[in-house]
N, C-alpha and C. Protein backbone atom coordinates (compact mmCIF):
# COMPACT_ATOMS: atom_id res chain seq x y z
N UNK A 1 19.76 -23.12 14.14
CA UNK A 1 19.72 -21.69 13.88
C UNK A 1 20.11 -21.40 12.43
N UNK A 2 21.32 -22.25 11.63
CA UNK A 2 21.86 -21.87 10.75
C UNK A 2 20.49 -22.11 9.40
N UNK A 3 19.85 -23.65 9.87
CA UNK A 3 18.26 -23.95 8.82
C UNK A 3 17.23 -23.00 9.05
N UNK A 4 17.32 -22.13 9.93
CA UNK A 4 16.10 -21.20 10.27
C UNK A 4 16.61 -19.73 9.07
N UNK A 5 18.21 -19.36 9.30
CA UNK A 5 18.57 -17.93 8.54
C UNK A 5 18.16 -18.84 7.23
N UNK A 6 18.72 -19.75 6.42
CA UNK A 6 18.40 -19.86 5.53
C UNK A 6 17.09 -20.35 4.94
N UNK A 7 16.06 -20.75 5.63
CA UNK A 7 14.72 -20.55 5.42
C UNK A 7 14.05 -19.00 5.02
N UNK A 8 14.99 -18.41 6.39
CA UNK A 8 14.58 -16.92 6.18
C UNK A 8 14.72 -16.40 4.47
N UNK A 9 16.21 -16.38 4.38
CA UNK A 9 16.83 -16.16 2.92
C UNK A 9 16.03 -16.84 1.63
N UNK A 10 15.94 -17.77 1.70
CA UNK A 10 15.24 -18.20 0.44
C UNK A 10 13.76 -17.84 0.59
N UNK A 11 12.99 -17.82 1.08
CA UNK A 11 11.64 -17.21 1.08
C UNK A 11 11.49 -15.80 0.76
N UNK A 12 12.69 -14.86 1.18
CA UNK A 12 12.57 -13.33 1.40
C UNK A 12 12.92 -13.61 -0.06
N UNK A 13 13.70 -14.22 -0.81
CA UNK A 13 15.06 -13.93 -2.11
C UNK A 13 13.60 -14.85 -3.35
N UNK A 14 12.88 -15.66 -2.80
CA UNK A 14 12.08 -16.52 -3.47
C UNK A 14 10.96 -14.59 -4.28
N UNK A 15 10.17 -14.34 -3.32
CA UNK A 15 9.35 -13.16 -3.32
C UNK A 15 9.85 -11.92 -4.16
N UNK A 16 11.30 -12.13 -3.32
CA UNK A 16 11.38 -10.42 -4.25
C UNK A 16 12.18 -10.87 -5.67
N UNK A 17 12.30 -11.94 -6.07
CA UNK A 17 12.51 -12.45 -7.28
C UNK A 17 11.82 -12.15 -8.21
N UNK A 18 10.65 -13.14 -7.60
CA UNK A 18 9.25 -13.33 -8.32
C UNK A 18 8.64 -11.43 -8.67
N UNK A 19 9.31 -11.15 -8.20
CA UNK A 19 8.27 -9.55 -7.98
C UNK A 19 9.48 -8.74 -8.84
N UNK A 20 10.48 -8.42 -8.84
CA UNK A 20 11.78 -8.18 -9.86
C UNK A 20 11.38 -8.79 -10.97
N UNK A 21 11.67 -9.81 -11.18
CA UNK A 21 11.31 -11.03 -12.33
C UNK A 21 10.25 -10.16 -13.39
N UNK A 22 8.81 -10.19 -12.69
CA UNK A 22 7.85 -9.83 -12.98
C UNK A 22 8.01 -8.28 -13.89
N UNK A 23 8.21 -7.33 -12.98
CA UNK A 23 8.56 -5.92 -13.17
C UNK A 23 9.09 -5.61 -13.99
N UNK A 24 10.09 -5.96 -13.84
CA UNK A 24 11.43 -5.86 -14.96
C UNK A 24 11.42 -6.11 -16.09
N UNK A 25 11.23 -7.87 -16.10
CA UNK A 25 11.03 -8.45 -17.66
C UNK A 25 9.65 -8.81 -18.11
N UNK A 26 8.65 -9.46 -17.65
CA UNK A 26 8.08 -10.48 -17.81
C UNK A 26 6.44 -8.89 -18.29
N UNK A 27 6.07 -7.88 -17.55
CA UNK A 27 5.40 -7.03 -17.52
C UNK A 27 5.43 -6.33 -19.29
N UNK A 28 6.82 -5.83 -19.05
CA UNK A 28 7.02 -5.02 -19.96
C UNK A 28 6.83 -5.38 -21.37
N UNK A 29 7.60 -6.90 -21.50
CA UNK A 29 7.20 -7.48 -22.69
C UNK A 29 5.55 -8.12 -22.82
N UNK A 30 4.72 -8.25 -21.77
CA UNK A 30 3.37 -8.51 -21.93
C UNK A 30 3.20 -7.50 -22.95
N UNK A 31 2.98 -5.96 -22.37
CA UNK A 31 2.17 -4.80 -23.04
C UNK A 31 3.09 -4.54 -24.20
N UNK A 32 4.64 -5.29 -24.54
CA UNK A 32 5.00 -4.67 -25.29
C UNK A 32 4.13 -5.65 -26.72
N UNK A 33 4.39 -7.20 -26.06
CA UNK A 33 3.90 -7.72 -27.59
C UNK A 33 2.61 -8.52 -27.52
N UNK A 34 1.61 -8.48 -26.60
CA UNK A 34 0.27 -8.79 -26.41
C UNK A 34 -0.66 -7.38 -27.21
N UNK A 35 -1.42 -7.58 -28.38
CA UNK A 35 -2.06 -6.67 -29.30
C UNK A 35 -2.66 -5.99 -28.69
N UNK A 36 -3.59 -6.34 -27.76
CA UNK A 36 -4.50 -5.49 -26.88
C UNK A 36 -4.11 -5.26 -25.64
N UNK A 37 -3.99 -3.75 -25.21
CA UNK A 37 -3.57 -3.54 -23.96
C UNK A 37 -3.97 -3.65 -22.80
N UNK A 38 -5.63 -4.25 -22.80
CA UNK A 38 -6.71 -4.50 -21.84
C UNK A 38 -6.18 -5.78 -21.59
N UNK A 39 -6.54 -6.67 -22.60
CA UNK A 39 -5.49 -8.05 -22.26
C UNK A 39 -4.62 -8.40 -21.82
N UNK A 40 -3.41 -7.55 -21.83
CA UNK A 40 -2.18 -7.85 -21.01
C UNK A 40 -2.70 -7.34 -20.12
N UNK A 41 -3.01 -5.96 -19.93
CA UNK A 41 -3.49 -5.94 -18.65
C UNK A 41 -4.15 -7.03 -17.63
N UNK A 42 -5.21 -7.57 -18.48
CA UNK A 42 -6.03 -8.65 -17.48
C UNK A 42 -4.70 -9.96 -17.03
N UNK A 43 -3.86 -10.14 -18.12
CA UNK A 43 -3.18 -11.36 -18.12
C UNK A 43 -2.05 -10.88 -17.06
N UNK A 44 -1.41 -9.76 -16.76
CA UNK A 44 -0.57 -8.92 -15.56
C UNK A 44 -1.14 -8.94 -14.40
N UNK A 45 -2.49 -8.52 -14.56
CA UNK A 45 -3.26 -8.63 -13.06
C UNK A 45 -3.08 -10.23 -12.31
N UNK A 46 -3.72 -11.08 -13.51
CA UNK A 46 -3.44 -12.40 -12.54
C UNK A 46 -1.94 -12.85 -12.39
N UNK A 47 -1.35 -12.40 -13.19
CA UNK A 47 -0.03 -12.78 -12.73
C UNK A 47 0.39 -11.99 -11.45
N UNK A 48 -0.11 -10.63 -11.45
CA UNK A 48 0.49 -10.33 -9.96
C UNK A 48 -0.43 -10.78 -8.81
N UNK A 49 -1.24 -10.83 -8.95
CA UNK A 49 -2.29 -11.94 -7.76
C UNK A 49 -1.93 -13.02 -7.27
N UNK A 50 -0.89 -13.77 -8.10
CA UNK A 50 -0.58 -14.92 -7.94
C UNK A 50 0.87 -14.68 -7.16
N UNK A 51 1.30 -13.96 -7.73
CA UNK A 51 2.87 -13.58 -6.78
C UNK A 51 2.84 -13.02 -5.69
N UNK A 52 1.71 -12.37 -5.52
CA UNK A 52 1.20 -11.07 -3.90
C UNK A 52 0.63 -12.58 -3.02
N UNK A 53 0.37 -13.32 -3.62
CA UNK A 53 -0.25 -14.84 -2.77
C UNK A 53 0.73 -15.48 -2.28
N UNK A 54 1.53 -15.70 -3.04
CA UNK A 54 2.56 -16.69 -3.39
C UNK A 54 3.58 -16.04 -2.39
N UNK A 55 3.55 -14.81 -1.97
CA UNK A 55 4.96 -13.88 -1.11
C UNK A 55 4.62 -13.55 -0.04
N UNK A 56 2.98 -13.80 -0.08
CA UNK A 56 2.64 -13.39 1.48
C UNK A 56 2.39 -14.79 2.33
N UNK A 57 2.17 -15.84 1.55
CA UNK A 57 2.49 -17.34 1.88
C UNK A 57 4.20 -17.40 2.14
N UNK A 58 5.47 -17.65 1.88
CA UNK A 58 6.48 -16.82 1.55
C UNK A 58 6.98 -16.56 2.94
N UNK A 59 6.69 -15.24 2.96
CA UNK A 59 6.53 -14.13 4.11
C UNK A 59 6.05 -14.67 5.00
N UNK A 60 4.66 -15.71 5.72
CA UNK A 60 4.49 -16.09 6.79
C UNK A 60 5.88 -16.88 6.76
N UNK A 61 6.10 -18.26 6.07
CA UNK A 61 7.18 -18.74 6.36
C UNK A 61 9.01 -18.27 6.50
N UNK A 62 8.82 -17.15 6.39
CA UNK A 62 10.32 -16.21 6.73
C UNK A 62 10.01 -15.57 8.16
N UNK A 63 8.27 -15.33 8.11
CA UNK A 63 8.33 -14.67 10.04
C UNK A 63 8.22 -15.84 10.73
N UNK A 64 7.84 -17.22 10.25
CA UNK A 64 8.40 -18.32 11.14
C UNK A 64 9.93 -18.44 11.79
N UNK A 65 10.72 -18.39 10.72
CA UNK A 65 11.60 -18.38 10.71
C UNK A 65 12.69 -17.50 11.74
N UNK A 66 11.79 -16.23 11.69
CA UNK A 66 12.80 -15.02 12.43
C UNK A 66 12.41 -14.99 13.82
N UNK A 67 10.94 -15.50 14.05
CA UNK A 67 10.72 -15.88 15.18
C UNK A 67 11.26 -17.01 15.64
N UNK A 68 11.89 -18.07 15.05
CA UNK A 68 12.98 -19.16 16.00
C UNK A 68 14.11 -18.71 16.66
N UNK A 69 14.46 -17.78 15.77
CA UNK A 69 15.86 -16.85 15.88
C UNK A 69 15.56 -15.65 16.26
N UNK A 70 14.78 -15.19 16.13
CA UNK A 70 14.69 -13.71 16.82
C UNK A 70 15.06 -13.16 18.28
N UNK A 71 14.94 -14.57 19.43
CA UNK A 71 15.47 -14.60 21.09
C UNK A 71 17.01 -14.37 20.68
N UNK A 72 17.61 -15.17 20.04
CA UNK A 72 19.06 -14.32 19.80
C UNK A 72 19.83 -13.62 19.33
N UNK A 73 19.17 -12.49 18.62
CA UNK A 73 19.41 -11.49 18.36
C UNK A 73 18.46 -10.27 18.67
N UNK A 74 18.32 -9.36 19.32
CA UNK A 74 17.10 -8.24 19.45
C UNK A 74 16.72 -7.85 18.20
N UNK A 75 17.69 -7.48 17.34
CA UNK A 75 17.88 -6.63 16.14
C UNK A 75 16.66 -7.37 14.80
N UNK A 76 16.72 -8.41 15.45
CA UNK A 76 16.15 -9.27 14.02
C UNK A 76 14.36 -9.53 14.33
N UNK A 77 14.29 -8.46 15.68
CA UNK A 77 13.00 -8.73 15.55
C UNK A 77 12.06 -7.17 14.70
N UNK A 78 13.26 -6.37 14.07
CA UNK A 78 13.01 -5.14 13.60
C UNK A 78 12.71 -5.51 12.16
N UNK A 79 13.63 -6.59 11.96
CA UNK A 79 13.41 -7.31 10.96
C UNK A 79 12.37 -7.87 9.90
N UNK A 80 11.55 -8.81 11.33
CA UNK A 80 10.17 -9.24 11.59
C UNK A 80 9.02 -7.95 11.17
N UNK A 81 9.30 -7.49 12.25
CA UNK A 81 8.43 -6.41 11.70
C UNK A 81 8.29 -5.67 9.95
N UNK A 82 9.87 -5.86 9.28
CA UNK A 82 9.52 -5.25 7.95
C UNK A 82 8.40 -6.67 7.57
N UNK A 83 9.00 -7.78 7.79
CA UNK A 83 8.97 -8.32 6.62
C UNK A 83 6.67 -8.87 6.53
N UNK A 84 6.40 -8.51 8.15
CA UNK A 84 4.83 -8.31 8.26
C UNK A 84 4.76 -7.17 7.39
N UNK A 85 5.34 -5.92 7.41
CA UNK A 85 4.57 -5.08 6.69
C UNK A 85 4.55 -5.52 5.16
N UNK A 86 5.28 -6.19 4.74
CA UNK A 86 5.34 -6.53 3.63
C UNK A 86 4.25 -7.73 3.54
N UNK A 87 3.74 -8.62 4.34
CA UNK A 87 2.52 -9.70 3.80
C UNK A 87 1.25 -8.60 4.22
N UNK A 88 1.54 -7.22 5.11
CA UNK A 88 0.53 -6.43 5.35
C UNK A 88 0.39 -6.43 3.29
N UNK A 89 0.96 -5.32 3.10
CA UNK A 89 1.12 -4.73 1.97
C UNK A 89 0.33 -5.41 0.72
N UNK A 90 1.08 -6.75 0.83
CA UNK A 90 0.45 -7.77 -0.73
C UNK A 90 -0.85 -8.25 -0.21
N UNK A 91 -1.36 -8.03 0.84
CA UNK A 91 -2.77 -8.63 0.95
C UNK A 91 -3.58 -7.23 0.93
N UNK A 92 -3.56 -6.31 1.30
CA UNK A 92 -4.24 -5.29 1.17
C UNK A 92 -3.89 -4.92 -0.71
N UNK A 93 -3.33 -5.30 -0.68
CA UNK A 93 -3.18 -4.54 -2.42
C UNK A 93 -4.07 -5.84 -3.12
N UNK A 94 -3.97 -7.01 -2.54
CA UNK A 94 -4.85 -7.96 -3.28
C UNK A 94 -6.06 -7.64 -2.89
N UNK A 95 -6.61 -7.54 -1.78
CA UNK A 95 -8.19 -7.78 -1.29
C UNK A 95 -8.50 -6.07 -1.51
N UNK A 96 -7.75 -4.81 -1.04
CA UNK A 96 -8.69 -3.68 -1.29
C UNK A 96 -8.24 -3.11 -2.53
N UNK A 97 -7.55 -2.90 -2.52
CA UNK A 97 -6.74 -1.99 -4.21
C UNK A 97 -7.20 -2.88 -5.29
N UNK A 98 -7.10 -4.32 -4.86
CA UNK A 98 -7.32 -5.14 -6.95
C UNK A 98 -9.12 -5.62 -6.33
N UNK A 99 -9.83 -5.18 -5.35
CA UNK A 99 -10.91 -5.24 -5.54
C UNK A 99 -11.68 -3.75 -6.06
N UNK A 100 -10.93 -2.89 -6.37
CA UNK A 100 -11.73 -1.38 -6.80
C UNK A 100 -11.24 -1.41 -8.43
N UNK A 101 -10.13 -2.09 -8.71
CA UNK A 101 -9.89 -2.60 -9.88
C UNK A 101 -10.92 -3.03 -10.37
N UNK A 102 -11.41 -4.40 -9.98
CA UNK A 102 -12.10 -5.58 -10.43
C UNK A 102 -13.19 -4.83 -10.76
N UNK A 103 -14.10 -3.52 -9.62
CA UNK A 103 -15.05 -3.44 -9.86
C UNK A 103 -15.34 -1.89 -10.61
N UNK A 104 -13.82 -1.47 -11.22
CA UNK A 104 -14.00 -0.62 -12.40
C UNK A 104 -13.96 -1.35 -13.56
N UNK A 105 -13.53 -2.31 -13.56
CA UNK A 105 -13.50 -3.46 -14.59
C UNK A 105 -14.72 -4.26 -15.29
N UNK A 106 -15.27 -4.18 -14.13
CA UNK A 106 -16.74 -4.91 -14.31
C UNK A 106 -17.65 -3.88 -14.75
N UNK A 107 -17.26 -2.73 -14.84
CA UNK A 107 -18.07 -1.42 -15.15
C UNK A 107 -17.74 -1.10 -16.89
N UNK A 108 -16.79 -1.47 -17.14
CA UNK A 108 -16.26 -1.17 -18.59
C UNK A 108 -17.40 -1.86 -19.53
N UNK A 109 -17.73 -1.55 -20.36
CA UNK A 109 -18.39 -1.64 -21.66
C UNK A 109 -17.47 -1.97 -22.95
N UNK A 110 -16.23 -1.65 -22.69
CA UNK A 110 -15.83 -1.39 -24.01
C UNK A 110 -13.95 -2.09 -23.29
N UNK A 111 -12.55 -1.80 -24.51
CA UNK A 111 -11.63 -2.15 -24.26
C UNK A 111 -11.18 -1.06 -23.37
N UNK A 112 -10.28 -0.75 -22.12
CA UNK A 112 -9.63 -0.07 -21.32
C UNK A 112 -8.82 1.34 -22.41
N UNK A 113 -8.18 0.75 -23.34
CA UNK A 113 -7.84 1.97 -24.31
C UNK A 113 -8.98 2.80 -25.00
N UNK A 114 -10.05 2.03 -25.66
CA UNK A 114 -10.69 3.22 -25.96
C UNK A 114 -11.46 4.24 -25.44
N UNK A 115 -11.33 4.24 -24.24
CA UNK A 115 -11.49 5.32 -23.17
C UNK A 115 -10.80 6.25 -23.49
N UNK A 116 -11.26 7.39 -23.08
CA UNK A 116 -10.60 9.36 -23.01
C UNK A 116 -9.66 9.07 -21.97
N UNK A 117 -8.34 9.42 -21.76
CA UNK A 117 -7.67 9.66 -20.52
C UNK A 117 -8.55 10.68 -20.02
N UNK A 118 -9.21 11.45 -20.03
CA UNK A 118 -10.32 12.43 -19.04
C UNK A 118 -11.63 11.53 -18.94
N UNK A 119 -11.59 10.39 -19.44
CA UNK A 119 -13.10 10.00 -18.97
C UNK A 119 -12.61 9.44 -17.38
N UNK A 120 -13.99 9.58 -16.69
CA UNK A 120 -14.08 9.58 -15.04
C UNK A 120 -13.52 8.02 -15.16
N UNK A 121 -13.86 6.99 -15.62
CA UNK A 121 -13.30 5.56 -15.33
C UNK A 121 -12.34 5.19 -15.59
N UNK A 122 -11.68 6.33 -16.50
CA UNK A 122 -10.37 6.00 -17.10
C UNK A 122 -9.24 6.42 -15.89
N UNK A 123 -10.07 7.52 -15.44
CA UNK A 123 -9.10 8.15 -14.52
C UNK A 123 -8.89 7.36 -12.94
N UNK A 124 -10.37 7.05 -12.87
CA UNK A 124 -10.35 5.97 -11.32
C UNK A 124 -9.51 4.78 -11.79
N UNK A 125 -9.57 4.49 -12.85
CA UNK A 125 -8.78 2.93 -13.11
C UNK A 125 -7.24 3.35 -13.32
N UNK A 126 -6.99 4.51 -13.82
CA UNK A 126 -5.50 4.84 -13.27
C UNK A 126 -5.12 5.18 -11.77
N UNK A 127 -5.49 5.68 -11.08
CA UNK A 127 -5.70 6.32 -10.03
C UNK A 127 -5.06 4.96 -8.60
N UNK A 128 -6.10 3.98 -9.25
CA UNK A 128 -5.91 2.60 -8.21
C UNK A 128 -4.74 1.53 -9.10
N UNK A 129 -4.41 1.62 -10.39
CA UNK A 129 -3.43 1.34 -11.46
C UNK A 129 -2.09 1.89 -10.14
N UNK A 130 -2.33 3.00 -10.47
CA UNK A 130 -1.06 3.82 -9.97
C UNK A 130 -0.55 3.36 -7.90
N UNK A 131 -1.83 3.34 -7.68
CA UNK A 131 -1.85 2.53 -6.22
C UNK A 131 -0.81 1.33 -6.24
N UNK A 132 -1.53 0.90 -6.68
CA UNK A 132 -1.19 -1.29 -6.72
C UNK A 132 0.32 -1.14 -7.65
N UNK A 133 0.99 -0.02 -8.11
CA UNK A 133 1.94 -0.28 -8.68
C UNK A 133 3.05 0.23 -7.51
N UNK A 134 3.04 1.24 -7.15
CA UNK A 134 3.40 1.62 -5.78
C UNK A 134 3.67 1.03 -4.81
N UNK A 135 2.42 0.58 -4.62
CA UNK A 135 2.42 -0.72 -3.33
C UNK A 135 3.77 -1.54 -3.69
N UNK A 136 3.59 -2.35 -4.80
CA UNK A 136 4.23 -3.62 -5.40
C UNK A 136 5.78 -2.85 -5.11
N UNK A 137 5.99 -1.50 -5.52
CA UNK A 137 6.97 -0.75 -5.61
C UNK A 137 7.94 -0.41 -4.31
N UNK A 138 6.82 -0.73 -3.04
CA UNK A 138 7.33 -0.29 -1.76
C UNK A 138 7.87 -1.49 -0.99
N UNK A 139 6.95 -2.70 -1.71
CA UNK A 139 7.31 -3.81 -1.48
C UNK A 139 8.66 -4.39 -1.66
N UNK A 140 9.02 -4.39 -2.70
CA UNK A 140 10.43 -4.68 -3.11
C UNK A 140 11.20 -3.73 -2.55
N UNK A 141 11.52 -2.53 -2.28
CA UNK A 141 12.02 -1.79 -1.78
C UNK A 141 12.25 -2.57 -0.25
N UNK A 142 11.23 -2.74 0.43
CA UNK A 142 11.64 -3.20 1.81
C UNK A 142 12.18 -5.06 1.63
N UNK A 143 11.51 -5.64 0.90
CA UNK A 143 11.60 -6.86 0.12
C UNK A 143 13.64 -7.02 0.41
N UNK A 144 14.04 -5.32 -0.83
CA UNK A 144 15.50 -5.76 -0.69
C UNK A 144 16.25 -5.28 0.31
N UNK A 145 15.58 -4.35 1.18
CA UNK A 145 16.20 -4.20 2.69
C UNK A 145 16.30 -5.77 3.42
N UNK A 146 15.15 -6.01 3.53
CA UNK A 146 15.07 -7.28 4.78
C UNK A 146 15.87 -8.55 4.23
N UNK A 147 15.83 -8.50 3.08
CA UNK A 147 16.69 -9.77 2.13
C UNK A 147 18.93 -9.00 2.31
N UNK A 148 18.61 -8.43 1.79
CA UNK A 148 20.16 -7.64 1.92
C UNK A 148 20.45 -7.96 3.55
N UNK A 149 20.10 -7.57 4.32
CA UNK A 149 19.95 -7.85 5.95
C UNK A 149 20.12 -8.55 6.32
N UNK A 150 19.10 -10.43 5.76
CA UNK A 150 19.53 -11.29 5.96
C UNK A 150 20.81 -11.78 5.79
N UNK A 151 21.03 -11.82 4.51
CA UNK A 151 22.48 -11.91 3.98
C UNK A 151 23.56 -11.62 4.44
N UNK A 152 23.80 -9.87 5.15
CA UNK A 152 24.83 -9.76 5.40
C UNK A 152 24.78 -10.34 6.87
N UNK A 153 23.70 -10.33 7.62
CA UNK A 153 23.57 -11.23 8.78
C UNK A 153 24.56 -12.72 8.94
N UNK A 154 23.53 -13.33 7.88
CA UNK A 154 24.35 -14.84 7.71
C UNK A 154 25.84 -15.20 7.60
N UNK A 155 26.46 -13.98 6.70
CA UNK A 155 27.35 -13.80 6.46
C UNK A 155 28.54 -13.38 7.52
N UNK A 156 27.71 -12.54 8.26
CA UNK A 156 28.81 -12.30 9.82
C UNK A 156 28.95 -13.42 10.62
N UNK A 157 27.85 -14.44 10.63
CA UNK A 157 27.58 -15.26 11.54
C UNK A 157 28.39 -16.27 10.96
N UNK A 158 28.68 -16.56 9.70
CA UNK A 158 29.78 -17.50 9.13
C UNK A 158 31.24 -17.11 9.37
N UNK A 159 31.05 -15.79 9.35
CA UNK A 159 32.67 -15.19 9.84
C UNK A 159 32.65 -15.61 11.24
N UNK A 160 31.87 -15.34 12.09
CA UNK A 160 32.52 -15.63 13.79
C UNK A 160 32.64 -17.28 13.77
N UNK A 161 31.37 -18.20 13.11
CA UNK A 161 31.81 -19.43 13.36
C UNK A 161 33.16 -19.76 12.77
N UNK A 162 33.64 -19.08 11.74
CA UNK A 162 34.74 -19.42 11.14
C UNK A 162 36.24 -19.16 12.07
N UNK A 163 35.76 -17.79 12.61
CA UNK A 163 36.88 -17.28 13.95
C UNK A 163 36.64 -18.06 15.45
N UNK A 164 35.49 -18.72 15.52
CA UNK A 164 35.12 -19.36 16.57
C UNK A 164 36.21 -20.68 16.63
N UNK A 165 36.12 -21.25 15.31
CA UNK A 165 36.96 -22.81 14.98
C UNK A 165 38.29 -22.62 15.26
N UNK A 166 38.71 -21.48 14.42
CA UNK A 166 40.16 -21.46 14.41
C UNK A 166 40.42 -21.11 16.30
N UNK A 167 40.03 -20.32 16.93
CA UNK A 167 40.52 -20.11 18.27
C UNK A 167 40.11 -21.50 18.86
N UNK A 168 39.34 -22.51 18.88
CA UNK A 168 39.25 -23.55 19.27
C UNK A 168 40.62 -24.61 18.64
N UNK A 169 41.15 -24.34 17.07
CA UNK A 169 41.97 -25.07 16.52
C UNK A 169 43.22 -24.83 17.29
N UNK A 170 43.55 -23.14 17.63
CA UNK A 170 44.80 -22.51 18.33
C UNK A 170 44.60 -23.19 19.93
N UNK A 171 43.91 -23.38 20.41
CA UNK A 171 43.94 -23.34 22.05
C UNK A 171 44.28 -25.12 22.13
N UNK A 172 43.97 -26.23 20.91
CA UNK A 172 44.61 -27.45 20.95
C UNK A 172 46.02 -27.41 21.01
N UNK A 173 46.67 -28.51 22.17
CA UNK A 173 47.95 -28.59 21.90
C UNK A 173 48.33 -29.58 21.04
N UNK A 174 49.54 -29.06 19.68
CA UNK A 174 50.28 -29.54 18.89
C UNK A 174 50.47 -31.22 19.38
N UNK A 175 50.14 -32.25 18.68
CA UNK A 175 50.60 -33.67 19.27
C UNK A 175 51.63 -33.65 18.44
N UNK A 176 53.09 -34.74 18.92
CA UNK A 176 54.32 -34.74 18.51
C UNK A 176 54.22 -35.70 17.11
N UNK A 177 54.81 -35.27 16.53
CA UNK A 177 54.69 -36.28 15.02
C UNK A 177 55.18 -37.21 15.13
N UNK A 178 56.75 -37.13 15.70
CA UNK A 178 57.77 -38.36 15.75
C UNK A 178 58.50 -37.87 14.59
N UNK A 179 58.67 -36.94 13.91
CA UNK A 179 59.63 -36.58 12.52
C UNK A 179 61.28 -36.57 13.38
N UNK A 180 61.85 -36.79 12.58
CA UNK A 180 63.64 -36.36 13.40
C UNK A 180 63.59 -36.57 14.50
N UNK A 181 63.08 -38.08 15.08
CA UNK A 181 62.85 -38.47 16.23
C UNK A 181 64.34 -39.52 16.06
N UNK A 182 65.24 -40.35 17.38
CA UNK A 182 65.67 -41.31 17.22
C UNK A 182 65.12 -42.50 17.64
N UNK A 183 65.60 -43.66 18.24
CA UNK A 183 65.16 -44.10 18.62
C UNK A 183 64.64 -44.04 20.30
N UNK A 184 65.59 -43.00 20.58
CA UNK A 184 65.85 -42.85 22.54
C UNK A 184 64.88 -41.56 22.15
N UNK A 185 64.47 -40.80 21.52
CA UNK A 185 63.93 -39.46 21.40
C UNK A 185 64.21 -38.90 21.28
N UNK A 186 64.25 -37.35 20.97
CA UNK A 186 64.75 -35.89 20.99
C UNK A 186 66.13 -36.08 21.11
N UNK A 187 66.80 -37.08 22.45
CA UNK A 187 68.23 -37.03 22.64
C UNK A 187 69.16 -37.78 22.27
N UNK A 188 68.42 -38.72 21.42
CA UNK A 188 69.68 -39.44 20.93
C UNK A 188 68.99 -40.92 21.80
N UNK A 189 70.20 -41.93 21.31
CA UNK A 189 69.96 -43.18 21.74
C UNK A 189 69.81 -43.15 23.36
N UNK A 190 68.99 -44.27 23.95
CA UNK A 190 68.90 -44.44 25.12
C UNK A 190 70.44 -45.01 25.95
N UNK A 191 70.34 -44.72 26.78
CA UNK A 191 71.74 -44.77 27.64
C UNK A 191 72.14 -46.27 27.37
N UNK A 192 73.17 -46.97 27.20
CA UNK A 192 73.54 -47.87 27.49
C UNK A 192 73.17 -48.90 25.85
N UNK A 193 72.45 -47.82 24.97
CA UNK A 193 72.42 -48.48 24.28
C UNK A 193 72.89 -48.19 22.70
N UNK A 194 72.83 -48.80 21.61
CA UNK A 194 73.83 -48.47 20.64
C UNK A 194 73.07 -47.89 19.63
N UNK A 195 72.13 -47.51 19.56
CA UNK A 195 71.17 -46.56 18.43
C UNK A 195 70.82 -47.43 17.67
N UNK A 196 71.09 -48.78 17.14
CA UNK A 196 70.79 -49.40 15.86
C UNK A 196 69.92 -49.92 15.78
């Protein structure tokens, strides 16, 4: 049970890493120091394709997981359920959202910036932009519910085994050391005889 929570944990903590990671640092400095903004763009897209793959692969192996353990606890099959909506989520954002991408993409003539923010393609390619960022956005959001969850899960379950030991350590009876023993025992020399 204890190799199943932590399967769970590192797969859930692997994903929403990779997807933090991404967001946070790795995004921002693309568009900040890649010259062309179509380019990072293209070079962001496959990077998040690869992480929405990579988490929903991930994600089957964490609902393996909660399904070993899920008969003993009810609670953790609520669990289960986030963490499907979440391989729901990165596969629909890969196969329908970054396929209306692809095929405003394939429509472009020119770089993504020199478009009008009022031209019609500029606006559909924000429109599904703004989708797939959301998504990714709702993801981690539940990402750090079901991960936080695990954790403090594991964490209770280390506390009772820990209270489990000690009431097993208390209910052993004390064996006698022999400290400030004599030779007759507790009372002193045996009868009849001289202690030495």
């Amino acid at each position: 049970m204890r190799l199943w929570r932590a399967v769970e944990a590192v797969a859930l903590g692997l994903w929403l890493g990779a997807m933090v990671g991404f967001g946070a640092l790795v995004a921002p400095l693309l568009f900040q120091m890649v010259p062309s903004r179509s380019l990072a763009g293209d070079i962001a897209g496959a990077a998040i394709r690869r992480i929405d793959w990579l988490g929903a692969g991930l994600g089957v192996l964490a609902v393996v997981a909660l399904v070993r353990t899920a008969p003993a606890r009810p609670l953790r099959w609520l669990r289960l359920v986030l963490v499907l909506g979440m391989i729901g989520i990165a596969v629909a954002n890969e196969t329908y959202v970054r396929g209306r991408i692809d095929a405003i993409d394939a429509q472009r003539t020119r770089p993504l910036e020199e478009y009008a923010p009022e031209d019609p393609l500029r606006r559909e390619f924000d429109r599904w932009h703004r989708t797939s960022v959301n998504l990714w956005g709702i993801n981690m959001a539940i990402g750090a519910v079901a991960l936080g969850w695990a954790a403090a899960e594991g964490g209770e379950a280390r506390g009772r085994e820990g209270r489990r030991e000690a009431r097993r350590g208390e209910a052993r009876e004390p064996e006698p050391t022999g400290e400030g023993l004599g030779p007759g025992g507790p009372e002193g020399p045996a009868p009849g005889g001289s202690g030495v």
